[in-house]
PDB file of N, CA and C in Angstrom:
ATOM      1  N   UNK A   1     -10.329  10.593 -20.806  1.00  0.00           N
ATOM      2  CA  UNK A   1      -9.522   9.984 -19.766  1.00  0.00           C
ATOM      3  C   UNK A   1      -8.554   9.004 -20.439  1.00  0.00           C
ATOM      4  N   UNK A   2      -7.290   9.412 -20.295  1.00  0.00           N
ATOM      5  CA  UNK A   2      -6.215   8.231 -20.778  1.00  0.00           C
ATOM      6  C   UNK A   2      -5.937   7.617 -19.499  1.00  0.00           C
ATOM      7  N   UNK A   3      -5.430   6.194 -20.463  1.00  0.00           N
ATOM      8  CA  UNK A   3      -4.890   5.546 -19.468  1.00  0.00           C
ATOM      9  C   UNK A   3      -5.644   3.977 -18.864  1.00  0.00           C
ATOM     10  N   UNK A   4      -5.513   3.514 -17.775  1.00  0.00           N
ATOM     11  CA  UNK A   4      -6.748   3.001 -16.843  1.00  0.00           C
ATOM     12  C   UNK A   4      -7.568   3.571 -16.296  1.00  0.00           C
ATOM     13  N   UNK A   5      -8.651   3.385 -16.309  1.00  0.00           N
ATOM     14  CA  UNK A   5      -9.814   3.936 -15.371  1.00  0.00           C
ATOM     15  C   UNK A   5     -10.344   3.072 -14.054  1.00  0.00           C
ATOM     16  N   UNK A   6      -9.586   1.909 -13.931  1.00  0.00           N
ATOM     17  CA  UNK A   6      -9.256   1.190 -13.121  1.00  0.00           C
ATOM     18  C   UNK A   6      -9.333   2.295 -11.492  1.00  0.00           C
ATOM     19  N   UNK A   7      -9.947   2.193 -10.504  1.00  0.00           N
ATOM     20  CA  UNK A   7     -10.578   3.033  -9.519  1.00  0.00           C
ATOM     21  C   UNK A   7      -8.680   3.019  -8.616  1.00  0.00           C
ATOM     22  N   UNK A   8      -8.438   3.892  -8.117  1.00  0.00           N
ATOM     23  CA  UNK A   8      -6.842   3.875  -7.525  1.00  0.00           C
ATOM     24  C   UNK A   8      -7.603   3.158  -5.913  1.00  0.00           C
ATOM     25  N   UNK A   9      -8.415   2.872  -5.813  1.00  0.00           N
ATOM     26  CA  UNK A   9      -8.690   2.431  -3.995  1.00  0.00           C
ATOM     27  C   UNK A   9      -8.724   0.853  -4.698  1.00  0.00           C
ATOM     28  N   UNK A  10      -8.269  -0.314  -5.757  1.00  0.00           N
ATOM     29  CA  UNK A  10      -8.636  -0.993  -5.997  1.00  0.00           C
ATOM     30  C   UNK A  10      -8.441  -2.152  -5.250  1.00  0.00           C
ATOM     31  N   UNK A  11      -7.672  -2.355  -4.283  1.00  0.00           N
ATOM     32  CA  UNK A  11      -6.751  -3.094  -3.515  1.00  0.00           C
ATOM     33  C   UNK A  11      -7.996  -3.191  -1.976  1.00  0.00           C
ATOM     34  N   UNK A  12      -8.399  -2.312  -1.835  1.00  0.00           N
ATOM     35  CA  UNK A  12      -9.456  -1.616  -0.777  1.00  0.00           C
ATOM     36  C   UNK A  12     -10.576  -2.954  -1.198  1.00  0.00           C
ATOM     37  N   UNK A  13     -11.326  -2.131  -2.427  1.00  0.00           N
ATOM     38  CA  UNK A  13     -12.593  -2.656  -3.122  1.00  0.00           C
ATOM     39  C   UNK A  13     -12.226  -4.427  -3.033  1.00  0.00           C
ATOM     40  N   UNK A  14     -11.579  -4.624  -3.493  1.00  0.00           N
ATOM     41  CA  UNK A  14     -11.075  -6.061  -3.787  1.00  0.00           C
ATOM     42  C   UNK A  14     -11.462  -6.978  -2.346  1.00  0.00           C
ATOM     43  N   UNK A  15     -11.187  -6.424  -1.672  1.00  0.00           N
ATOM     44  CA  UNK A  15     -11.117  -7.343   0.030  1.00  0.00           C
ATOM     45  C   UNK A  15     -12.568  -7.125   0.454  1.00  0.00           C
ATOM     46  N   UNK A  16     -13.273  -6.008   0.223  1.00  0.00           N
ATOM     47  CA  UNK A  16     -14.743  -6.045   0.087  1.00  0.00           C
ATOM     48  C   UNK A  16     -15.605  -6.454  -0.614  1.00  0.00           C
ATOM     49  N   UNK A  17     -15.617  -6.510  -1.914  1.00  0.00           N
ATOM     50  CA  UNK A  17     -15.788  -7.297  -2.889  1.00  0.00           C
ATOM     51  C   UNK A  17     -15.574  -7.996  -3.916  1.00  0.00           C
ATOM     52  N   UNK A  18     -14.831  -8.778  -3.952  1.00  0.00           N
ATOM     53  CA  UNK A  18     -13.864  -9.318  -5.229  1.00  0.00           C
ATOM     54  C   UNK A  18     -14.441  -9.430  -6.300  1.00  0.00           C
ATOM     55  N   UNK A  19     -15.653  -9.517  -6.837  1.00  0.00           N
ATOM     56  CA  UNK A  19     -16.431 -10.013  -7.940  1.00  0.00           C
ATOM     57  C   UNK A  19     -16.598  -8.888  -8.531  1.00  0.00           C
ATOM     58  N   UNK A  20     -16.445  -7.379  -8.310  1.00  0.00           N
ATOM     59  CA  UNK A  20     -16.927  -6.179  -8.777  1.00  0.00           C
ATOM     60  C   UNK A  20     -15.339  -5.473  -9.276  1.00  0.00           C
ATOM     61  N   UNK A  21     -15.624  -4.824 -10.052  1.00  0.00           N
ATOM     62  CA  UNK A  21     -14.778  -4.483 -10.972  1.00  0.00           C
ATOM     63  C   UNK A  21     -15.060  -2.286 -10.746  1.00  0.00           C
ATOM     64  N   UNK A  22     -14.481  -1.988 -10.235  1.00  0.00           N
ATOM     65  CA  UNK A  22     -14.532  -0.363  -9.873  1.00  0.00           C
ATOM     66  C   UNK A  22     -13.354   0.199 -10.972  1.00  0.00           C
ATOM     67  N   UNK A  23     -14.260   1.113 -12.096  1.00  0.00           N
ATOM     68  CA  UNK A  23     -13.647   1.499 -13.047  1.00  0.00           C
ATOM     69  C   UNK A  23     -14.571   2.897 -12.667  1.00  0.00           C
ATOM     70  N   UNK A  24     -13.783   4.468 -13.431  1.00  0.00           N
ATOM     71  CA  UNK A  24     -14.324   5.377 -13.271  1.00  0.00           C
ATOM     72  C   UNK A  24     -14.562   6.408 -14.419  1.00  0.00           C
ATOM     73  N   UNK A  25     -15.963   7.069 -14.512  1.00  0.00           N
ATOM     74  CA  UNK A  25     -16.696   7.133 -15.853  1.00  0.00           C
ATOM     75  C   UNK A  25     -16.816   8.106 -15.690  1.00  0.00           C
ATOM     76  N   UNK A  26     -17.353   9.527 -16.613  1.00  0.00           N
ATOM     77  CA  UNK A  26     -17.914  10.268 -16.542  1.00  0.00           C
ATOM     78  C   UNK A  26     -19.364   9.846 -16.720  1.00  0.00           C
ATOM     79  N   UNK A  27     -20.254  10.581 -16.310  1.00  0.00           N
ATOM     80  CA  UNK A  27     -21.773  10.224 -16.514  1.00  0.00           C
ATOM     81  C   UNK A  27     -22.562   9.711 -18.021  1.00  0.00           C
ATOM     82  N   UNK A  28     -22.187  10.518 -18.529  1.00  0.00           N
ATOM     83  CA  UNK A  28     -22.489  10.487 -19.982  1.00  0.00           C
ATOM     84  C   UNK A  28     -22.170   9.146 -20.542  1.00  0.00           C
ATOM     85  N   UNK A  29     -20.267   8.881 -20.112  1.00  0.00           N
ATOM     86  CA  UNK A  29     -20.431   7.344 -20.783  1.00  0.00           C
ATOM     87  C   UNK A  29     -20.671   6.114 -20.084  1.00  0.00           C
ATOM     88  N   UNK A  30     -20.860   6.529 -19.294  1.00  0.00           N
ATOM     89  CA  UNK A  30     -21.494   5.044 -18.228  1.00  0.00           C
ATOM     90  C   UNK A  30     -23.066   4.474 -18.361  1.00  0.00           C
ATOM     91  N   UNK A  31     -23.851   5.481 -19.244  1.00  0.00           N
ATOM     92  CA  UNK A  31     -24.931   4.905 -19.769  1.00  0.00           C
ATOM     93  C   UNK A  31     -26.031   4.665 -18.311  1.00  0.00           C
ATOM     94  N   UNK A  32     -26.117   6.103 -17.086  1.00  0.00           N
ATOM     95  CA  UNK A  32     -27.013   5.672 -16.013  1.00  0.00           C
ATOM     96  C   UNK A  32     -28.203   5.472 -16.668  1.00  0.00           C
ATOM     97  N   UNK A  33     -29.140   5.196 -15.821  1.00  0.00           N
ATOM     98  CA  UNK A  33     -30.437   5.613 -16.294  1.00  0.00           C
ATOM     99  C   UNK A  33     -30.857   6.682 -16.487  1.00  0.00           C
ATOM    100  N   UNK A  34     -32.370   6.493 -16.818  1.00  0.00           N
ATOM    101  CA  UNK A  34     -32.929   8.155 -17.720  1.00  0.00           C
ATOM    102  C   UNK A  34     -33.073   8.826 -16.446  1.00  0.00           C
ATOM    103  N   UNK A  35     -33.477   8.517 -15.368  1.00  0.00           N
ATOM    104  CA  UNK A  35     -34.013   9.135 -14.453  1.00  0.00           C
ATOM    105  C   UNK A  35     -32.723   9.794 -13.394  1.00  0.00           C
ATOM    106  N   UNK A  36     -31.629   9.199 -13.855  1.00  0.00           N
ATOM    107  CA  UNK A  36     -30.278  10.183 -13.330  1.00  0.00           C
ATOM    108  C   UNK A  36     -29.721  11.305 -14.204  1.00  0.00           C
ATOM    109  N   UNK A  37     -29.759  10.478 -15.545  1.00  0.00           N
ATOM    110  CA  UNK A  37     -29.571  11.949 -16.627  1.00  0.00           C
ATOM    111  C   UNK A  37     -30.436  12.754 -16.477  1.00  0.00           C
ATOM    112  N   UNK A  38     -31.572  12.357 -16.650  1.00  0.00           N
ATOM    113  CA  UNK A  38     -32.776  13.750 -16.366  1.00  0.00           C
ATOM    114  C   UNK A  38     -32.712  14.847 -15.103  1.00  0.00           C
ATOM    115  N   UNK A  39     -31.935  14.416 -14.589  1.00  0.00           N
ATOM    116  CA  UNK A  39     -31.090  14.963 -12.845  1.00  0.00           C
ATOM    117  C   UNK A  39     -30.194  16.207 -13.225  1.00  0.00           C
ATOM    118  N   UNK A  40     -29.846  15.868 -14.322  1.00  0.00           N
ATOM    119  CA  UNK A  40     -28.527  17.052 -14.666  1.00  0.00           C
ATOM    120  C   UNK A  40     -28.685  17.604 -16.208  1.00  0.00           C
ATOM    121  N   UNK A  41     -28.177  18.717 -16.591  1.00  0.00           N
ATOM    122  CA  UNK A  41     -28.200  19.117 -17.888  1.00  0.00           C
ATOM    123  C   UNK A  41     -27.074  18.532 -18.699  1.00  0.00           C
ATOM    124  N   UNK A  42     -27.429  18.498 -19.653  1.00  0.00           N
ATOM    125  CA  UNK A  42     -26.557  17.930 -21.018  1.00  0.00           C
ATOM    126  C   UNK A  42     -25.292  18.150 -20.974  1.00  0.00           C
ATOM    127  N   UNK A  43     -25.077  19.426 -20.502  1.00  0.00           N
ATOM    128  CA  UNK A  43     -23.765  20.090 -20.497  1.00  0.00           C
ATOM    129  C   UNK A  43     -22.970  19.423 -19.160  1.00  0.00           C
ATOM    130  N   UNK A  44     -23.941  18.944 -18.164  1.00  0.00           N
ATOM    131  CA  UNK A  44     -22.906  18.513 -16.926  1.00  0.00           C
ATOM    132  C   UNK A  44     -22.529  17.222 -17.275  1.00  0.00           C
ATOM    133  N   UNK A  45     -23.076  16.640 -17.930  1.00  0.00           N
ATOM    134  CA  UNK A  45     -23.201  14.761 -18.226  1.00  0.00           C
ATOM    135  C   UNK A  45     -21.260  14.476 -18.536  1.00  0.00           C
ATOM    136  N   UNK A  46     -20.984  15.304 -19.426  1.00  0.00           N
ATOM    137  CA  UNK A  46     -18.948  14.842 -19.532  1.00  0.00           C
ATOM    138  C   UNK A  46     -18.231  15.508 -18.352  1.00  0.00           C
ATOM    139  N   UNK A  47     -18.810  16.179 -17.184  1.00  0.00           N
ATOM    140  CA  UNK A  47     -18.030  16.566 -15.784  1.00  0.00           C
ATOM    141  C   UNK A  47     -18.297  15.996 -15.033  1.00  0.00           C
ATOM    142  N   UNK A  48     -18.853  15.389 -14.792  1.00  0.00           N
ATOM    143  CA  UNK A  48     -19.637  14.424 -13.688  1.00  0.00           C
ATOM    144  C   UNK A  48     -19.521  13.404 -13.621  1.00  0.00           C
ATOM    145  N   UNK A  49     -18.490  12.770 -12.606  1.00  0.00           N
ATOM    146  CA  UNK A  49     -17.612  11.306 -12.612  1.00  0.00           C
ATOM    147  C   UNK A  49     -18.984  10.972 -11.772  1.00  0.00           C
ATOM    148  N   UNK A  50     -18.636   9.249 -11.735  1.00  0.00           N
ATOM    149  CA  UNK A  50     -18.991   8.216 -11.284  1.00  0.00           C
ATOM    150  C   UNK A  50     -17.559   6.952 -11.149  1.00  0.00           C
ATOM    151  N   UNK A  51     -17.741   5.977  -9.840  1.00  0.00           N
ATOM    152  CA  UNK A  51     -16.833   5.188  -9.765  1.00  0.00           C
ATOM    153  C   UNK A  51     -17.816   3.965  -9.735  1.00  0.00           C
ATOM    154  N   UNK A  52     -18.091   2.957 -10.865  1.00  0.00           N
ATOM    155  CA  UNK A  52     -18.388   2.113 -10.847  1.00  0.00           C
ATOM    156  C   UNK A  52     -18.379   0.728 -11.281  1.00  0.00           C
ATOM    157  N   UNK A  53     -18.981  -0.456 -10.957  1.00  0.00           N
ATOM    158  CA  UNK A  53     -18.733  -1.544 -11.838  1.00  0.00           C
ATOM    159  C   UNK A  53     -20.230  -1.331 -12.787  1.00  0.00           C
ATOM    160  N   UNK A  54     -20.187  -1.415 -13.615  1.00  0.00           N
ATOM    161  CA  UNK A  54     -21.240  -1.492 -14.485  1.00  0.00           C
ATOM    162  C   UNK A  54     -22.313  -2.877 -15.264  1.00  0.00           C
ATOM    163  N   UNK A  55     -21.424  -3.417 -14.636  1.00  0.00           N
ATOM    164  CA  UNK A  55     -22.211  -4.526 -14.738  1.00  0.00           C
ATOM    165  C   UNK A  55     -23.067  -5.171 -13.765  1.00  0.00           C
ATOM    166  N   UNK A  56     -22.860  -4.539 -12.917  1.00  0.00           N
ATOM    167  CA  UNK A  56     -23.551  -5.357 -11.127  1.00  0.00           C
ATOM    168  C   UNK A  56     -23.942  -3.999 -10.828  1.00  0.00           C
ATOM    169  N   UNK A  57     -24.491  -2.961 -11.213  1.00  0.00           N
ATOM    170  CA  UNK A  57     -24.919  -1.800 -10.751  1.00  0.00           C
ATOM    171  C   UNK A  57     -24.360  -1.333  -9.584  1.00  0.00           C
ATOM    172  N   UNK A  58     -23.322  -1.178  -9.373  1.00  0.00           N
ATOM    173  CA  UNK A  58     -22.452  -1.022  -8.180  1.00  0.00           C
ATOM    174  C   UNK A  58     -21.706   0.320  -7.992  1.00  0.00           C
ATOM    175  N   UNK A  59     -22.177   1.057  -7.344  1.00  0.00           N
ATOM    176  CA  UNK A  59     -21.080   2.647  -7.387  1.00  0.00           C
ATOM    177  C   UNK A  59     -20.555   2.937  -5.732  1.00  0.00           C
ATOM    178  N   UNK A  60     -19.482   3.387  -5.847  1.00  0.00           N
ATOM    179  CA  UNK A  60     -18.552   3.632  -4.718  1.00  0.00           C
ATOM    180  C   UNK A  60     -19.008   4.953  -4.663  1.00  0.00           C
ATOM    181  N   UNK A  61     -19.496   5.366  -3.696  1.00  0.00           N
ATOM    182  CA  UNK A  61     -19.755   6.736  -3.256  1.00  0.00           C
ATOM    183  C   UNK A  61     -18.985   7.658  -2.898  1.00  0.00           C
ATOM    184  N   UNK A  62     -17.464   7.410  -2.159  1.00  0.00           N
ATOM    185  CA  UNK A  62     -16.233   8.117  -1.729  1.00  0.00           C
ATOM    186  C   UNK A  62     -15.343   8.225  -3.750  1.00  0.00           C
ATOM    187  N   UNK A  63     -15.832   8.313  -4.615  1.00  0.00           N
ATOM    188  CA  UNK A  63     -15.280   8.528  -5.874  1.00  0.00           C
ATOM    189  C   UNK A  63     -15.914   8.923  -6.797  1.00  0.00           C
ATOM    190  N   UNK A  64     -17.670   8.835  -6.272  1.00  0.00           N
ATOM    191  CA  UNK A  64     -18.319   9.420  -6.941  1.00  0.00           C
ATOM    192  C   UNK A  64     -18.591  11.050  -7.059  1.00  0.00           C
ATOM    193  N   UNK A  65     -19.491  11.551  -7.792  1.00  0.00           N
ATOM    194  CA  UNK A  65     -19.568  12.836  -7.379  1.00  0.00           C
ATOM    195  C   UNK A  65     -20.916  12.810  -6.157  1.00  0.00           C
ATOM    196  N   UNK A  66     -21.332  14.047  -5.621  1.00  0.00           N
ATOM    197  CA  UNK A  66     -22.510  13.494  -4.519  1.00  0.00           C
ATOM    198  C   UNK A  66     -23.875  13.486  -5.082  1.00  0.00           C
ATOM    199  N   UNK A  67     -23.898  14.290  -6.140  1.00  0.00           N
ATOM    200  CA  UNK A  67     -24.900  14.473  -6.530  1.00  0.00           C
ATOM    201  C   UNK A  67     -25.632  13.423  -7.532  1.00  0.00           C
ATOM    202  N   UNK A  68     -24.561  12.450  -7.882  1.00  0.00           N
ATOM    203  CA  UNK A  68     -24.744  11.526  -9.107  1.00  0.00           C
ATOM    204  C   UNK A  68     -25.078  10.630  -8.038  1.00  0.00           C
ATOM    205  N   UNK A  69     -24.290  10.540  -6.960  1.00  0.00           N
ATOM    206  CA  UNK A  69     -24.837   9.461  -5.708  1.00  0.00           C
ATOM    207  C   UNK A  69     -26.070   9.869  -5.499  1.00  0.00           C
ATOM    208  N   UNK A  70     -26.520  10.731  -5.015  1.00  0.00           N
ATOM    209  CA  UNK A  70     -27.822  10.996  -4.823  1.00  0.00           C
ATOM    210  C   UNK A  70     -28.741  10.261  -5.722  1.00  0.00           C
ATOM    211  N   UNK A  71     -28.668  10.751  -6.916  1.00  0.00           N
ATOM    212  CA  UNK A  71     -29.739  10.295  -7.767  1.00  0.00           C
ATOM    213  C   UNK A  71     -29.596   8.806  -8.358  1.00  0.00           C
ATOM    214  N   UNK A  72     -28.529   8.287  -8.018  1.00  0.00           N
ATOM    215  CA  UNK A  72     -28.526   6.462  -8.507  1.00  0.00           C
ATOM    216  C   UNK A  72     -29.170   5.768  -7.260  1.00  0.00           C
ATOM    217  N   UNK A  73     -29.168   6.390  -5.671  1.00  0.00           N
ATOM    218  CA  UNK A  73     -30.006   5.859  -4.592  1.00  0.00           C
ATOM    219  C   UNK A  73     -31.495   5.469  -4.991  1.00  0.00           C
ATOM    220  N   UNK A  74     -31.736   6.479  -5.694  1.00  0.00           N
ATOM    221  CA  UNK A  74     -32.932   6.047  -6.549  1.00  0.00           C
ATOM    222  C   UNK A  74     -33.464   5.132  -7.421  1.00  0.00           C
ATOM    223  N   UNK A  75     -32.350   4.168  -7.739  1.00  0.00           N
ATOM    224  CA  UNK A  75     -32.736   3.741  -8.497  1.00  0.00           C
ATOM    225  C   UNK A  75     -32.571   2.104  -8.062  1.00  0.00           C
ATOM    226  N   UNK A  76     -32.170   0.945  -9.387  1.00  0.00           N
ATOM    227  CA  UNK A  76     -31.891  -0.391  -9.140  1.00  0.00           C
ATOM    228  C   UNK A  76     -30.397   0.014  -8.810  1.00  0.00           C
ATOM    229  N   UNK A  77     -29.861   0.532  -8.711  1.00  0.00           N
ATOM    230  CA  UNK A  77     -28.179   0.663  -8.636  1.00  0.00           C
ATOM    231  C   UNK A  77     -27.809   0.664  -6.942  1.00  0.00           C
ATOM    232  N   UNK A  78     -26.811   0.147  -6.570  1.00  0.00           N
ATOM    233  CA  UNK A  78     -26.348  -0.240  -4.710  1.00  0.00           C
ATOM    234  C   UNK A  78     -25.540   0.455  -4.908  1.00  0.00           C
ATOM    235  N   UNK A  79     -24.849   1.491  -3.710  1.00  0.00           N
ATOM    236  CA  UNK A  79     -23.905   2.071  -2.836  1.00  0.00           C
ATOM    237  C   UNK A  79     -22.996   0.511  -2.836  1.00  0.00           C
ATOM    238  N   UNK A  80     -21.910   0.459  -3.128  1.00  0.00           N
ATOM    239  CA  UNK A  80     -21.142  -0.516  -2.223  1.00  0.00           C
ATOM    240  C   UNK A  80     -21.568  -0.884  -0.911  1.00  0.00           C
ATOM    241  N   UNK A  81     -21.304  -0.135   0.093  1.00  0.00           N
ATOM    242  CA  UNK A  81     -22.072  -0.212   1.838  1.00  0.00           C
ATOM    243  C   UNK A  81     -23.362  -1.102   1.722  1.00  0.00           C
ATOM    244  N   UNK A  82     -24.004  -0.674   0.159  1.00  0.00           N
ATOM    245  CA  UNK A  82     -25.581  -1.330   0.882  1.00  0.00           C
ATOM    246  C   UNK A  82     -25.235  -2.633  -0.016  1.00  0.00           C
ATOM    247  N   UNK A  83     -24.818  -2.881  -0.941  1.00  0.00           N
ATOM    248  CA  UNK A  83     -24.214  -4.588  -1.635  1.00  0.00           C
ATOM    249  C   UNK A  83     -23.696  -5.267  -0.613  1.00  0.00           C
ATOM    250  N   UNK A  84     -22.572  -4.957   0.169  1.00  0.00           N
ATOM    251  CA  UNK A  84     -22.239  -5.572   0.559  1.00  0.00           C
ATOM    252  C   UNK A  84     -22.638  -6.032   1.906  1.00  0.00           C
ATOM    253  N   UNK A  85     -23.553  -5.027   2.983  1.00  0.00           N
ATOM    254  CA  UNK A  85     -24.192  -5.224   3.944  1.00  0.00           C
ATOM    255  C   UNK A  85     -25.854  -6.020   3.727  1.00  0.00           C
ATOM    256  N   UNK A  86     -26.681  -5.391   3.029  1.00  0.00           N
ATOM    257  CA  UNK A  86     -27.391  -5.631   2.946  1.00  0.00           C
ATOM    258  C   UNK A  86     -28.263  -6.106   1.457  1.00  0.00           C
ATOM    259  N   UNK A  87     -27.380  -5.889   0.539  1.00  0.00           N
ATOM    260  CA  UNK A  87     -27.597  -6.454  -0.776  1.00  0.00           C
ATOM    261  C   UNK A  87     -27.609  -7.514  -1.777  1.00  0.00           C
ATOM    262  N   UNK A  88     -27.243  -7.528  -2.887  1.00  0.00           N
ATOM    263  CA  UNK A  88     -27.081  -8.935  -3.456  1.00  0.00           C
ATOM    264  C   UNK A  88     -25.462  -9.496  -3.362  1.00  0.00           C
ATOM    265  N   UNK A  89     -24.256  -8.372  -2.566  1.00  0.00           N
ATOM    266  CA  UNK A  89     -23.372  -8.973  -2.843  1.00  0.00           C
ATOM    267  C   UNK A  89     -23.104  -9.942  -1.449  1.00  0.00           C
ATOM    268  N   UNK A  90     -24.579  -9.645  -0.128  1.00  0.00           N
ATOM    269  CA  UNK A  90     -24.151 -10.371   0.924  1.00  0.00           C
ATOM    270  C   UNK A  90     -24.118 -12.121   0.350  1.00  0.00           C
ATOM    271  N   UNK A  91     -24.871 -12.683  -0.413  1.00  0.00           N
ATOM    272  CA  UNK A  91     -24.937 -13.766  -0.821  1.00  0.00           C
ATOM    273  C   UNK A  91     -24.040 -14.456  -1.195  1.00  0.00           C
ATOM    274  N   UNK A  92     -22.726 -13.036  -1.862  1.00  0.00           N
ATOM    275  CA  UNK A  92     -21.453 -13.808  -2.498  1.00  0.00           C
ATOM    276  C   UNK A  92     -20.819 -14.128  -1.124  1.00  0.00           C
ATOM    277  N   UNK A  93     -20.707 -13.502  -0.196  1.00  0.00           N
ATOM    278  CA  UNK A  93     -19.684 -13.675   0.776  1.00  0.00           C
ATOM    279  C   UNK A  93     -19.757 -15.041   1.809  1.00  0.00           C
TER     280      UNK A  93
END
């Protein structure tokens, strides 16, 4: 990916959460957990976007792929929707 990876809805994200940073990864280099890689084969890990901040375990689901959403529900990682409704980012607001 050249360029920014900077998420194009960033203007969106921003007014919902300002503290989170929505950059977009393929799987492989975003470093999920084992239990999402173990979800997919080796070969899907460089096709398989994710839109996230990586530091606040934070993924946008409308940029993700569905299936990578699926399997980060599983884990310590928040949907945006659930950070900001019901998560650790209600605290920032």
């Amino acid at each position: 990916m050249t360029g920014s990876r900077t998420c194009p809805d960033w203007p969106q994200l921003m007014e919902l959460a300002p503290e989170l940073q929505f950059k977009h990864y393929s799987v492989a280099e975003a470093h999920l957990p084992g239990e999402v890689l173990s979800s997919f084969s080796a070969g899907m890990l460089d096709q398989l976007t994710v839109c996230c901040d990586l530091e606040h375990h934070v993924f946008y689901a409308q940029h993700t792929d569905p299936a990578v959403g699926d399997a980060l529900r599983g884990t310590h990682w928040f949907e945006l929707a659930e950070w900001t409704t019901s998560g650790p980012g209600t605290a920032l607001g």
